[in-house]
Protein backbone atom coordinates (compact mmCIF):
# COMPACT_ATOMS: atom_id res chain seq x y z
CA UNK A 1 0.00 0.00 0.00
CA UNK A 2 1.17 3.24 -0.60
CA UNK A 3 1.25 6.63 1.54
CA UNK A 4 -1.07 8.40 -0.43
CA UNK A 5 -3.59 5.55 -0.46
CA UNK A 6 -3.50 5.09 3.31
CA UNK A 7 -4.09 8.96 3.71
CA UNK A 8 -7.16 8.60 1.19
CA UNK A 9 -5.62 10.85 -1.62
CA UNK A 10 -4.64 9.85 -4.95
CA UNK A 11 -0.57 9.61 -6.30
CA UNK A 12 -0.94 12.65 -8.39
CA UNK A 13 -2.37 14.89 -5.66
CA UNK A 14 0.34 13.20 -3.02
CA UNK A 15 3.26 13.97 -5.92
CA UNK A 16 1.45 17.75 -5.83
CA UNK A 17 1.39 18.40 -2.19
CA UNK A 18 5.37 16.86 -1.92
CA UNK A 19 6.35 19.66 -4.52
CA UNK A 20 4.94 22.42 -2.77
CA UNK A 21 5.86 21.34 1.02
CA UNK A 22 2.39 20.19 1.99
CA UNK A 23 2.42 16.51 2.06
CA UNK A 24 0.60 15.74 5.69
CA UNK A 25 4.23 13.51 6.33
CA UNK A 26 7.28 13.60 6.56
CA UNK A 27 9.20 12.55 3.27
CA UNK A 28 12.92 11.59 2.36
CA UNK A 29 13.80 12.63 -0.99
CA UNK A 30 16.41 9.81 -2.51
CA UNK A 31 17.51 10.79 -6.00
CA UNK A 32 14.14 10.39 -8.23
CA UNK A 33 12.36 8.65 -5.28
CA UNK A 34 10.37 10.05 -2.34
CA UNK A 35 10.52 7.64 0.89
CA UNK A 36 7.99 7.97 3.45
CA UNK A 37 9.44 7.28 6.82
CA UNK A 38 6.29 4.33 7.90
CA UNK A 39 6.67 5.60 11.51
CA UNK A 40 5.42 8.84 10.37
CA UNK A 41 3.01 7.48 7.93
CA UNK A 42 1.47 5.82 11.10
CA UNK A 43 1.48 8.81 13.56
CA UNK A 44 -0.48 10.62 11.10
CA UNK A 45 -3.23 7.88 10.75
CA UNK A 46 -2.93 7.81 14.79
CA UNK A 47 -1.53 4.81 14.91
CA UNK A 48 1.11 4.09 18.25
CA UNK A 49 2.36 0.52 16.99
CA UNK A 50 1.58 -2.04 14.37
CA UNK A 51 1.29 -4.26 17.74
CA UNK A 52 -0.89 -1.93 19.55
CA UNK A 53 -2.96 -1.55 15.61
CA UNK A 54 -3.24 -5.46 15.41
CA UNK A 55 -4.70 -5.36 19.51
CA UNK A 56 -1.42 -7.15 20.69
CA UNK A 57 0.65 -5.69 23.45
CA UNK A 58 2.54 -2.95 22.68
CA UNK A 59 6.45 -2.13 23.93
C-alpha cells in the first residue's frame, strides 16, 4: 500500500502536495524517489504501533 492511499488521496495529488511542502508527512527525498518514513506514515493515521494496531501488546 502506498502513503497516499493510506491517507485517502490519490498519487498525483500526493506527488502535488510533496512539490509544494504540503504533504501531511514527513518525506525523504532519494535521487528520483520520495521515501515515506512508515513511523510517520502511522502517527499521522494515529496509529502508536503495528502491535498496539493489530490489539497485541505494545512495547
Amino acid at each position: 500500500m502506498t502513503a497516499a492511499r493510506a491517507l485517502g488521496i490519490g498519487h498525483n495529488k500526493a506527488y502535488d502536495l510533496i512539490k509544494s511542502g504540503q504533504f501531511p508527512v514527513r518525506v525523504l527525498p532519494i535521487g528520483n524517489t520520495v521515501r515515506i518514513p512508515t513511523a510517520a506514515l502511522w502517527e499521522a493515521l494515529g496509529v502508536s504501533s503495528l502491535r498496539g494496531a493489530l490489539g497485541g501488546p505494545s512495547s
